[in-house]
N, C-alpha and C. Protein backbone atom coordinates (compact mmCIF):
# COMPACT_ATOMS: atom_id res chain seq x y z
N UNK A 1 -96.36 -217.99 43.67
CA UNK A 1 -96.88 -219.15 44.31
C UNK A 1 -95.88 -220.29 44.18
N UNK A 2 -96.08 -220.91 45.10
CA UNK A 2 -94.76 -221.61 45.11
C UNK A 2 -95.50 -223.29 44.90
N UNK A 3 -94.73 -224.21 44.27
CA UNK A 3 -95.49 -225.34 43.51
C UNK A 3 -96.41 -226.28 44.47
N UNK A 4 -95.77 -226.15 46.16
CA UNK A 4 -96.85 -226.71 46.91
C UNK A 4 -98.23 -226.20 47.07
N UNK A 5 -98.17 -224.82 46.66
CA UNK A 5 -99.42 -224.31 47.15
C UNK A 5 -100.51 -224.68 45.95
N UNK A 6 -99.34 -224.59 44.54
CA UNK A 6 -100.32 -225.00 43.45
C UNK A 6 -100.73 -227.23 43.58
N UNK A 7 -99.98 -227.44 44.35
CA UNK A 7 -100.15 -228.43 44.45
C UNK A 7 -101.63 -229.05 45.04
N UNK A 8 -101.47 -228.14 46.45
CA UNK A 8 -102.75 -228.07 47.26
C UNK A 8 -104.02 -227.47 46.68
N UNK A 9 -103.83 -226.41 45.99
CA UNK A 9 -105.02 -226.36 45.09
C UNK A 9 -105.47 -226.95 44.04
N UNK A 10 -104.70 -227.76 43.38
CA UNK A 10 -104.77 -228.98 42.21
C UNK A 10 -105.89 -229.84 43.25
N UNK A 11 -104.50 -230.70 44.51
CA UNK A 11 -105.60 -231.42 44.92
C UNK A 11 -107.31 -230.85 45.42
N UNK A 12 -107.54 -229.48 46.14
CA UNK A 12 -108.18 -229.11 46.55
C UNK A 12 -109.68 -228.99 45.26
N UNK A 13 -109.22 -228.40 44.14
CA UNK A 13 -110.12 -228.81 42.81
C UNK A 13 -110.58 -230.44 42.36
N UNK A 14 -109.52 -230.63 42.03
CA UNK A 14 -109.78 -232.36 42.27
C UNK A 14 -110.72 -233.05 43.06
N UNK A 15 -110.45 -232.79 44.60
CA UNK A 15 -111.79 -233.40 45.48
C UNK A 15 -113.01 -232.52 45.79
N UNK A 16 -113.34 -230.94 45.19
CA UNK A 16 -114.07 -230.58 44.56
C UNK A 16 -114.23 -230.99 43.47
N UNK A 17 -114.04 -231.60 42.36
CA UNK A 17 -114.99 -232.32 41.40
C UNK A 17 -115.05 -233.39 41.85
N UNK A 18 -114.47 -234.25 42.85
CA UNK A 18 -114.69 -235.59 42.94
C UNK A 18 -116.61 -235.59 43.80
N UNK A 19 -116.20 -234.43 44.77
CA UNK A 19 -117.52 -234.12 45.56
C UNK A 19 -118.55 -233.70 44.63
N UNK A 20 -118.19 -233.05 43.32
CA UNK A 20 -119.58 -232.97 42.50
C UNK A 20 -119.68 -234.29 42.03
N UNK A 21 -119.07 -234.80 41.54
CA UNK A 21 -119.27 -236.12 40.30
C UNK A 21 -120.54 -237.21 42.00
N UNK A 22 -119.98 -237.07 43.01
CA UNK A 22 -120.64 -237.67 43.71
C UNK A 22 -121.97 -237.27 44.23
N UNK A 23 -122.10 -235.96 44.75
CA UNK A 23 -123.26 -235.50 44.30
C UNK A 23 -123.92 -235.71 43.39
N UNK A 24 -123.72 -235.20 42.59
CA UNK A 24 -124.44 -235.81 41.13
C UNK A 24 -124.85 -237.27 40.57
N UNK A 25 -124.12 -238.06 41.44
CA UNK A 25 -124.25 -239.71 41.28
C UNK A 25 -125.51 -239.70 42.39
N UNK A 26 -125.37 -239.01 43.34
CA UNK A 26 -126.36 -239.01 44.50
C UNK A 26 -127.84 -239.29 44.09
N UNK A 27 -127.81 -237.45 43.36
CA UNK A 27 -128.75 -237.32 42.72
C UNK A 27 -129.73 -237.93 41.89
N UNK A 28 -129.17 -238.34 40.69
CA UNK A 28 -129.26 -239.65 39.65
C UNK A 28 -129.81 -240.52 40.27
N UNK A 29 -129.49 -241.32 41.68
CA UNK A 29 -130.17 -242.50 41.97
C UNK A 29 -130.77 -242.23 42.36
N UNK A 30 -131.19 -240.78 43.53
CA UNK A 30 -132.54 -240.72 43.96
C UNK A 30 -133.75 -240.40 43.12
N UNK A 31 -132.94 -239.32 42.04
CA UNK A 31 -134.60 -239.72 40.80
C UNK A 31 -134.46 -240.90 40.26
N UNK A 32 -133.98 -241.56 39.99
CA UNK A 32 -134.68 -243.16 39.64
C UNK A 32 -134.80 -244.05 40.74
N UNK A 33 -134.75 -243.73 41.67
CA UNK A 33 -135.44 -244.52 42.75
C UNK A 33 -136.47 -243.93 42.92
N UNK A 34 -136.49 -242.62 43.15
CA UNK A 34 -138.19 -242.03 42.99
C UNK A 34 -139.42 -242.27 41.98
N UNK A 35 -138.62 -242.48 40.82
CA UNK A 35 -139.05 -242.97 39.44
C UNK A 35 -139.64 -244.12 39.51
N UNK A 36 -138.67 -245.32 40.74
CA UNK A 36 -139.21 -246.58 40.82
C UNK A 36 -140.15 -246.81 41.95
N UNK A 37 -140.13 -246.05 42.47
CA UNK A 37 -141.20 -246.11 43.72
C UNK A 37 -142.37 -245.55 43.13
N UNK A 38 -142.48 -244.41 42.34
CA UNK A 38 -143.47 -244.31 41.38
C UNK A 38 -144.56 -245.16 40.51
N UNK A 39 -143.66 -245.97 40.06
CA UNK A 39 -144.12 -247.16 39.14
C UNK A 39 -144.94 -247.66 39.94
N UNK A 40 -144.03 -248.22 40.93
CA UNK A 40 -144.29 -249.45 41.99
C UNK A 40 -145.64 -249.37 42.82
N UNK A 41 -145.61 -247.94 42.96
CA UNK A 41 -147.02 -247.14 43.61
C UNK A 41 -148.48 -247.38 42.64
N UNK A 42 -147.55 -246.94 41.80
CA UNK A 42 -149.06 -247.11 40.03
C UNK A 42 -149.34 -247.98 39.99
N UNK A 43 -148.20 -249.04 39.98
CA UNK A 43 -149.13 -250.51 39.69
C UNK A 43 -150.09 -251.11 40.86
N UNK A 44 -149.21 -251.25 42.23
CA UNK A 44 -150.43 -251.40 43.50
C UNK A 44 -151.26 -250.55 43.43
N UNK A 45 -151.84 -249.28 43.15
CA UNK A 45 -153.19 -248.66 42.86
C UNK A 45 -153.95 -249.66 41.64
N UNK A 46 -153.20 -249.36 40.80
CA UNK A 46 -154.02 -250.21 39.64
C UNK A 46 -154.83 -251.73 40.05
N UNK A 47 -153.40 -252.70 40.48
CA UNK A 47 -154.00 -253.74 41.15
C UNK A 47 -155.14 -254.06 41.80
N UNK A 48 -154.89 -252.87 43.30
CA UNK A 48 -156.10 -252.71 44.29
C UNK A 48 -157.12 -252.03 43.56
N UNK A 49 -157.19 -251.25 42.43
CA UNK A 49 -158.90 -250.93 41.69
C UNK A 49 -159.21 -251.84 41.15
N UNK A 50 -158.40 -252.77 40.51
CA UNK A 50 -159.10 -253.87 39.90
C UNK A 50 -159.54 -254.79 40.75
N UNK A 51 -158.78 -255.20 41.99
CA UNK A 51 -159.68 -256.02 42.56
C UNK A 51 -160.77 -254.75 43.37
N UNK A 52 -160.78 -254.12 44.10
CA UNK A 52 -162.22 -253.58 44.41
C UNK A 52 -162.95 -253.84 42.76
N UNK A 53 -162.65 -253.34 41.77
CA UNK A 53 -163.88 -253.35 40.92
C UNK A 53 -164.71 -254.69 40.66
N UNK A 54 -163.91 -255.61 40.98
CA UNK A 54 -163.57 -257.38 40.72
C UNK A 54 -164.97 -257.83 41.62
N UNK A 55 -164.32 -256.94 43.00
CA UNK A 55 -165.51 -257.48 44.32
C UNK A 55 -166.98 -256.59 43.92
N UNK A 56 -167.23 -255.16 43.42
CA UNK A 56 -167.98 -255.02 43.04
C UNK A 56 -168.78 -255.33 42.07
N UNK A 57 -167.93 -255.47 41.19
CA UNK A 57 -169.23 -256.79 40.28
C UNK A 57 -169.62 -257.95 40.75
N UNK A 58 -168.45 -258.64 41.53
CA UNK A 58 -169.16 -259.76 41.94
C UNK A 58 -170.54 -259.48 42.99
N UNK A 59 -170.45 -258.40 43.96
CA UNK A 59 -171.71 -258.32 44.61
C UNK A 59 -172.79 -257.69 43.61
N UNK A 60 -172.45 -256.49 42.93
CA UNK A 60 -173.94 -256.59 41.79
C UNK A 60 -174.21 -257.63 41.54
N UNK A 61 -173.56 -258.50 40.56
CA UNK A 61 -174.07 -259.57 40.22
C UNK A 61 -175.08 -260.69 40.99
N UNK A 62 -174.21 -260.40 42.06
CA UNK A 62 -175.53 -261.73 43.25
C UNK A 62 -176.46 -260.87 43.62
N UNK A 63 -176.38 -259.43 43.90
CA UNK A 63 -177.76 -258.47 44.42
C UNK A 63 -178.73 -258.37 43.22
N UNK A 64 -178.29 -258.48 41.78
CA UNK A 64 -179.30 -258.30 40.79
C UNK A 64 -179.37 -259.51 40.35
N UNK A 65 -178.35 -260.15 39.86
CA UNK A 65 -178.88 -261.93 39.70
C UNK A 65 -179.74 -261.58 38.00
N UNK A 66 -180.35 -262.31 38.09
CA UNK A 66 -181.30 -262.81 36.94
C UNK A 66 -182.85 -261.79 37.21
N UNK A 67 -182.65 -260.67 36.80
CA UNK A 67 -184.24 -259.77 37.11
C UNK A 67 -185.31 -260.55 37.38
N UNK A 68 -185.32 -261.32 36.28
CA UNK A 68 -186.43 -262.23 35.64
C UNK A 68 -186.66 -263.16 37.21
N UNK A 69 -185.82 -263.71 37.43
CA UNK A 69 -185.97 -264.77 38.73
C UNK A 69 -186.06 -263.65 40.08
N UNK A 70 -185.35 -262.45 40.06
CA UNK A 70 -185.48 -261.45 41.23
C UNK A 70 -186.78 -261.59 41.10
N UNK A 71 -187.61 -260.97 39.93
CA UNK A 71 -188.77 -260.54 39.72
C UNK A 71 -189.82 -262.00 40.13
N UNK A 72 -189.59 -262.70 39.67
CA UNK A 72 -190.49 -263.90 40.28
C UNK A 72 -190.53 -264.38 41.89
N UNK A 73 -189.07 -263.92 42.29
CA UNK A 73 -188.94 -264.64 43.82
C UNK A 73 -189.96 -263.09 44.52
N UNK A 74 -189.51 -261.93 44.02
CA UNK A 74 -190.51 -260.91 44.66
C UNK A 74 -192.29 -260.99 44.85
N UNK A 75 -192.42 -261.61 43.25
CA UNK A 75 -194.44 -261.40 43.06
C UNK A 75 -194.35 -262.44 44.10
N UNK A 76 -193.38 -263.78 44.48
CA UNK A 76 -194.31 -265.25 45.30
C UNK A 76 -194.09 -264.42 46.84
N UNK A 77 -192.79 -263.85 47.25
CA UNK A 77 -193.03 -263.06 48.71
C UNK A 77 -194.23 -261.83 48.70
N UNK A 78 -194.25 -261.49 47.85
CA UNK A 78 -195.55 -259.91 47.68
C UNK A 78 -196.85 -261.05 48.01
N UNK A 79 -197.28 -261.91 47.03
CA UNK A 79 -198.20 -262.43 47.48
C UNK A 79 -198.24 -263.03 49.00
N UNK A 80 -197.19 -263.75 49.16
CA UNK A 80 -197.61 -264.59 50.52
C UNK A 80 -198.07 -263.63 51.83
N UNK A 81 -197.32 -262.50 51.74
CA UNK A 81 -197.45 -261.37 52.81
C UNK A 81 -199.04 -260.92 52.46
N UNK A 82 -199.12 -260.46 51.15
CA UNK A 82 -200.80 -260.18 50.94
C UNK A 82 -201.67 -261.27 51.65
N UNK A 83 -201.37 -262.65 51.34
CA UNK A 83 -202.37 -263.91 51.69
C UNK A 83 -202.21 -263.77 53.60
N UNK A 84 -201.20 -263.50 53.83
CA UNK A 84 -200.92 -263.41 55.20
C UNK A 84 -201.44 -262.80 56.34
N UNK A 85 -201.52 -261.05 55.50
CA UNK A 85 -202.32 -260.05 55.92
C UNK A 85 -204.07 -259.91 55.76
N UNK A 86 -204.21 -260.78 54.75
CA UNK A 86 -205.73 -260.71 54.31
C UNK A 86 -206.09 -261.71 55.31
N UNK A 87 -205.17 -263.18 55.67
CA UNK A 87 -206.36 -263.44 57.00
C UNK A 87 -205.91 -263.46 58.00
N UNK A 88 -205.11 -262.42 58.51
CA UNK A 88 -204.93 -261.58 59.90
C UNK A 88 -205.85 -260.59 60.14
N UNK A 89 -206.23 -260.19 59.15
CA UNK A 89 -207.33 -259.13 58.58
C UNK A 89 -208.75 -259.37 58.96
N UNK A 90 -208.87 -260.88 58.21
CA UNK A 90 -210.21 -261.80 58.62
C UNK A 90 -210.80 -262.03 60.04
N UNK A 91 -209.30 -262.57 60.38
CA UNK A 91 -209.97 -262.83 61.50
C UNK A 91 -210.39 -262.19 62.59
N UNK A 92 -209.36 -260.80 62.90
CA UNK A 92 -209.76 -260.08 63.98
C UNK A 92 -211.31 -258.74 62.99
N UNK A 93 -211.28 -258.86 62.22
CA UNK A 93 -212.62 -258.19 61.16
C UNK A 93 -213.88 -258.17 62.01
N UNK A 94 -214.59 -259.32 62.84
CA UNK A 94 -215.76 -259.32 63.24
C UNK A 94 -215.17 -258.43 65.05
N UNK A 95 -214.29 -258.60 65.08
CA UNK A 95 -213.95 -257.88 66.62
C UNK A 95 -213.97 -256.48 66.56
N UNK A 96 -213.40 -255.88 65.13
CA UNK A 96 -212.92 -254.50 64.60
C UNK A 96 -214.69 -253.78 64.45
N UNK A 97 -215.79 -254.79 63.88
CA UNK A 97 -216.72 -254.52 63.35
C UNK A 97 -217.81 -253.78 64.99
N UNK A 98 -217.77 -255.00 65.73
CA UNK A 98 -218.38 -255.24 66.72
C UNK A 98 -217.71 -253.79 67.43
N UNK A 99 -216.13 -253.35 67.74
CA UNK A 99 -216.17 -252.42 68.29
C UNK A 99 -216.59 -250.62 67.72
N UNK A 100 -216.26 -250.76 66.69
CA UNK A 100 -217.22 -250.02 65.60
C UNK A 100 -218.65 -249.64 65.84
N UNK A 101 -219.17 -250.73 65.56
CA UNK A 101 -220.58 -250.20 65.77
C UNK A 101 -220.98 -250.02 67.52
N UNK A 102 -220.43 -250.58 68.43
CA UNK A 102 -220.20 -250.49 69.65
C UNK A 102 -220.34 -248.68 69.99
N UNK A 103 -218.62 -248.33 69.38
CA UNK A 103 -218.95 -246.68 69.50
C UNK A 103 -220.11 -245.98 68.83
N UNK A 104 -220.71 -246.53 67.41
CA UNK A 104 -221.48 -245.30 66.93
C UNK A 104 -222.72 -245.57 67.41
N UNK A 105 -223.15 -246.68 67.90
CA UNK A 105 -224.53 -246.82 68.39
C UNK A 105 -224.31 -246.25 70.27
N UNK A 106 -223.89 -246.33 70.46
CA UNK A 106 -223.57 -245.53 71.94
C UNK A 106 -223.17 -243.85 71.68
N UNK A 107 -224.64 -243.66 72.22
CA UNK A 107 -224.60 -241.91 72.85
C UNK A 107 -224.11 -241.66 74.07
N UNK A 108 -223.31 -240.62 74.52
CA UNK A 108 -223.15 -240.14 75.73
C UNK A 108 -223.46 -238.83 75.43
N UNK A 109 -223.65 -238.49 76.93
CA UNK A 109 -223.68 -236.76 77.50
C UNK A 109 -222.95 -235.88 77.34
């Protein structure tokens, strides 16, 4: 072999390792860029559960409130609807009565 040829294969090894060392640099940054997009991903999940969890307590909180006061604002609507219905009840009562006895005292054929 004559010294150019070893020459050309010197260089030819040479920019074969230069092409690994670069590859390999390649490599390296795309797992830690993957690594960091990772993170970056974890923490916006984390973030966004905490605020959904944030908004869900805040709506329990106003849908259940104070039982005690739920429970009181319910018995004053339960009643008023009872008081409401009892003289809607009343009043059409003598019309309900009248057609009532209307049918059972009337025989037909």
């Amino acid at each position: 072999m004559s010294s150019s040829d070893r020459g050309g294969i010197q260089a030819l090894l040479a920019a074969e390792q230069d092409a690994q060392h670069i590859v390999s640099n390649a490599r390296a940054a795309k797992t830690a860029r993957l690594r960091q997009a990772k993170e970056e991903a974890e923490r916006e999940v984390a973030q966004y559960r905490a605020q959904r969890e944030a908004e869900f307590k805040k709506k329990l909180s106003d849908t259940s409130g104070d039982s005690g006061a739920n429970l009181k604002r319910l018995e004053g609507e339960t009643d008023e609807k009872i008081k409401r219905l009892s003289g809607e009840a009343a009043k059409v009562a003598p019309e309900v009565t009248a057609l009532l006895m209307k049918y059972v005292i009337t025989v037909r054929n």
